[in-house]
C-alpha atoms as a PDB file:
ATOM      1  CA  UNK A   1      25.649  59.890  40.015  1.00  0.00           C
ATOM      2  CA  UNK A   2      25.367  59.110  43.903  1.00  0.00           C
ATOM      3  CA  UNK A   3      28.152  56.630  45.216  1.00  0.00           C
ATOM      4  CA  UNK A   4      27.500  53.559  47.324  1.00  0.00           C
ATOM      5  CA  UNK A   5      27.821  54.835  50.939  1.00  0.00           C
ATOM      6  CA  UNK A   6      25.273  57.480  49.988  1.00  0.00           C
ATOM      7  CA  UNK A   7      22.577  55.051  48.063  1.00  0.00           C
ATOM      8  CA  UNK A   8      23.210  53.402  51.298  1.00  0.00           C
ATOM      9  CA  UNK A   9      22.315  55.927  53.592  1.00  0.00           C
ATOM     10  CA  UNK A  10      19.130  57.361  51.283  1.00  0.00           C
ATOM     11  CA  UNK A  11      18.311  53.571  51.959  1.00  0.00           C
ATOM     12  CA  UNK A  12      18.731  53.508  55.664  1.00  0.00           C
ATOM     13  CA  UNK A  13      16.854  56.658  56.214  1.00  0.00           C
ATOM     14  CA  UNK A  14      13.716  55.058  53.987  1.00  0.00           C
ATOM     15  CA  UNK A  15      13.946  51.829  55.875  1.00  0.00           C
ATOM     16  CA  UNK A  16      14.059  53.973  59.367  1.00  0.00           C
ATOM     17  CA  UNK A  17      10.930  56.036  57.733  1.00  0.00           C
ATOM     18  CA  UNK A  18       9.107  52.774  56.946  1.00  0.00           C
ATOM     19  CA  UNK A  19       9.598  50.761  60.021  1.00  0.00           C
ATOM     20  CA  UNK A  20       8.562  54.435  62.128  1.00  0.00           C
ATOM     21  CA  UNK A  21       5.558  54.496  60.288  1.00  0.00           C
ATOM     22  CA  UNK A  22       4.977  50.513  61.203  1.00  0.00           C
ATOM     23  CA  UNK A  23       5.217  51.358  64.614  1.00  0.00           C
ATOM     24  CA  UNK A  24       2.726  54.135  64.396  1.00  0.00           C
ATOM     25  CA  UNK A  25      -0.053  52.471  62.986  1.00  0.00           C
ATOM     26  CA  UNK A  26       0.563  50.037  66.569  1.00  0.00           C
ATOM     27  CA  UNK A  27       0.441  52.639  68.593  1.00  0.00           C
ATOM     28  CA  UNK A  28      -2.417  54.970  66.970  1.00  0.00           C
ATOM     29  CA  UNK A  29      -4.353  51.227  67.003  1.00  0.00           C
ATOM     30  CA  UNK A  30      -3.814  51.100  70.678  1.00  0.00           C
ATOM     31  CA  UNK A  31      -4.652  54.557  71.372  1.00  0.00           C
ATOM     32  CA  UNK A  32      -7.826  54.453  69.569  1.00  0.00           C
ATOM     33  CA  UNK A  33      -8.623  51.061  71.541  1.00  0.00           C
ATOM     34  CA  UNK A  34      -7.706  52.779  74.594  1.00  0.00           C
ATOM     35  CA  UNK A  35     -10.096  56.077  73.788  1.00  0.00           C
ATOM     36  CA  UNK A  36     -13.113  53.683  72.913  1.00  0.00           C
ATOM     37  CA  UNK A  37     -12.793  51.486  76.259  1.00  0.00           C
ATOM     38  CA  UNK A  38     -12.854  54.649  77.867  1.00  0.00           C
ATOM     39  CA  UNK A  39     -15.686  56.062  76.148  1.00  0.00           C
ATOM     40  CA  UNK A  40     -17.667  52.811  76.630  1.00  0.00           C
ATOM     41  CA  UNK A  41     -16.757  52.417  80.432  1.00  0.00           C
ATOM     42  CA  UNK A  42     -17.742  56.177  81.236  1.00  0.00           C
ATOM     43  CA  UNK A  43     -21.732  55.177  79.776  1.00  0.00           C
ATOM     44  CA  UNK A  44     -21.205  55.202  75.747  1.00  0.00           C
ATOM     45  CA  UNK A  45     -23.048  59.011  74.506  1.00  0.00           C
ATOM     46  CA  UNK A  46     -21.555  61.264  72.125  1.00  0.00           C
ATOM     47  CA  UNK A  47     -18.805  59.643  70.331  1.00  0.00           C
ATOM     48  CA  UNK A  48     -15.857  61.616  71.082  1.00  0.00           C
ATOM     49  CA  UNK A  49     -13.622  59.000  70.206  1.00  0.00           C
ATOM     50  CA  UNK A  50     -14.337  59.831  66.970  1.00  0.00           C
ATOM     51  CA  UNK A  51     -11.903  63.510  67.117  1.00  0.00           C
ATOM     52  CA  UNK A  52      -8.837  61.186  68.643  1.00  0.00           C
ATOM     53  CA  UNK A  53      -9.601  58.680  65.288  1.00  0.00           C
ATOM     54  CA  UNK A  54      -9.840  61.667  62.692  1.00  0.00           C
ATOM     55  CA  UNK A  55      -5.820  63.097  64.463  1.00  0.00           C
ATOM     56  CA  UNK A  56      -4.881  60.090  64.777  1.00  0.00           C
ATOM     57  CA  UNK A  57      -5.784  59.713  61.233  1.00  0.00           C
ATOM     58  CA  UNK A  58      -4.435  62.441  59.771  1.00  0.00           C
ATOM     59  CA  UNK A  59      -1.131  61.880  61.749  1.00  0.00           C
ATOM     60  CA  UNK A  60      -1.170  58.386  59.932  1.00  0.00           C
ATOM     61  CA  UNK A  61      -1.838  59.880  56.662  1.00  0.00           C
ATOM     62  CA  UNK A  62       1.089  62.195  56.906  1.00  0.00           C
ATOM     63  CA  UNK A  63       3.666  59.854  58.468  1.00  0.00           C
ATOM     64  CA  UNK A  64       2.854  57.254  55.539  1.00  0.00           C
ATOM     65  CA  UNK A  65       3.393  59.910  52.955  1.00  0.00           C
ATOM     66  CA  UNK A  66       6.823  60.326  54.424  1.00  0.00           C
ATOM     67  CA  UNK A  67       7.608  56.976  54.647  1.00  0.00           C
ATOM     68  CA  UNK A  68       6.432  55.955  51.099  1.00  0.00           C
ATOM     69  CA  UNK A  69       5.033  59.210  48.845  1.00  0.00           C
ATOM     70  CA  UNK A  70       7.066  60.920  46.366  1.00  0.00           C
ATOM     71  CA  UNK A  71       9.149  62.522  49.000  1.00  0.00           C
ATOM     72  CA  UNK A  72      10.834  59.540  50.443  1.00  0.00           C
ATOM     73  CA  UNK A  73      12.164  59.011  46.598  1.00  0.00           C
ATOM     74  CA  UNK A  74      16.052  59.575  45.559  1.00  0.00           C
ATOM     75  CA  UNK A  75      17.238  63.100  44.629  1.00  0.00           C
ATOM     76  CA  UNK A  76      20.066  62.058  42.189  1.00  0.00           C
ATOM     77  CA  UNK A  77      22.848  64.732  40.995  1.00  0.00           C
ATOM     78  CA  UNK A  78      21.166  64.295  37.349  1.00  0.00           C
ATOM     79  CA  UNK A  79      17.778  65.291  38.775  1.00  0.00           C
ATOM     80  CA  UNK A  80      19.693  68.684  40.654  1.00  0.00           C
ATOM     81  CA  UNK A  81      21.523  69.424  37.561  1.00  0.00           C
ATOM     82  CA  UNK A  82      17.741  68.962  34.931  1.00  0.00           C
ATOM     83  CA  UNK A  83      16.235  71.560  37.635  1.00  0.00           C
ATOM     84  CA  UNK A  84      18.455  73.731  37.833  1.00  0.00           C
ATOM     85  CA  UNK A  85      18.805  74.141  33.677  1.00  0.00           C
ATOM     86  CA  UNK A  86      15.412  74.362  34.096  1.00  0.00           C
ATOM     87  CA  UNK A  87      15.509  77.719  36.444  1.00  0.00           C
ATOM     88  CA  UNK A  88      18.027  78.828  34.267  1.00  0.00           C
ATOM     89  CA  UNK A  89      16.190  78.733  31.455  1.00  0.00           C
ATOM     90  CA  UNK A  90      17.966  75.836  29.519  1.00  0.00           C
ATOM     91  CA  UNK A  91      16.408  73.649  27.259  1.00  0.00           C
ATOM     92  CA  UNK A  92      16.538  69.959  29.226  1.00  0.00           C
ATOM     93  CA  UNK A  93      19.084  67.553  28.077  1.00  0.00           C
END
């Protein structure tokens, strides 16, 4: 089992995650603003906005999935040990 000081770090590193991906969605808001002004000053036409949403989108998608999928979870010592009986060959515990 995983001692205090490194729950606490696994913690810090998921609050860091979270609080980056916070940010983002601020700044990819702002940048899409920015894009559609732009668009809309320059006489409107094709949409081309519309490529800087679906990145910025993606990027979003991505970022959020590290902040709060199954990857930002805890990898415990018991977890290590199950998969690795696993590759072995072991019947789990």
């Amino acid at each position: 089992m995983t001692d205090d000081s490194e729950l606490r770090e696994i913690a810090r590193k998921r609050l860091k995650a979270q609080q980056d991906f916070r940010n983002f969605v601020f700044v990819a808001i702002g940048v899409c603003l920015i894009v559609t002004l732009v668009w809309w000053l320059s006489g409107t036409g094709y949409f081309w906005p519309g490529w800087v949403f679906g990145a910025m989108g993606i990027a979003l998608f991505f970022s959020a999935l590290n902040a709060y999928g199954p990857g930002s979870r805890m990898i415990t010592e018991s977890k290590v040990d199950a998969e690795v009986r696993r590759l072995k060959g072991e019947p789990p515990l």
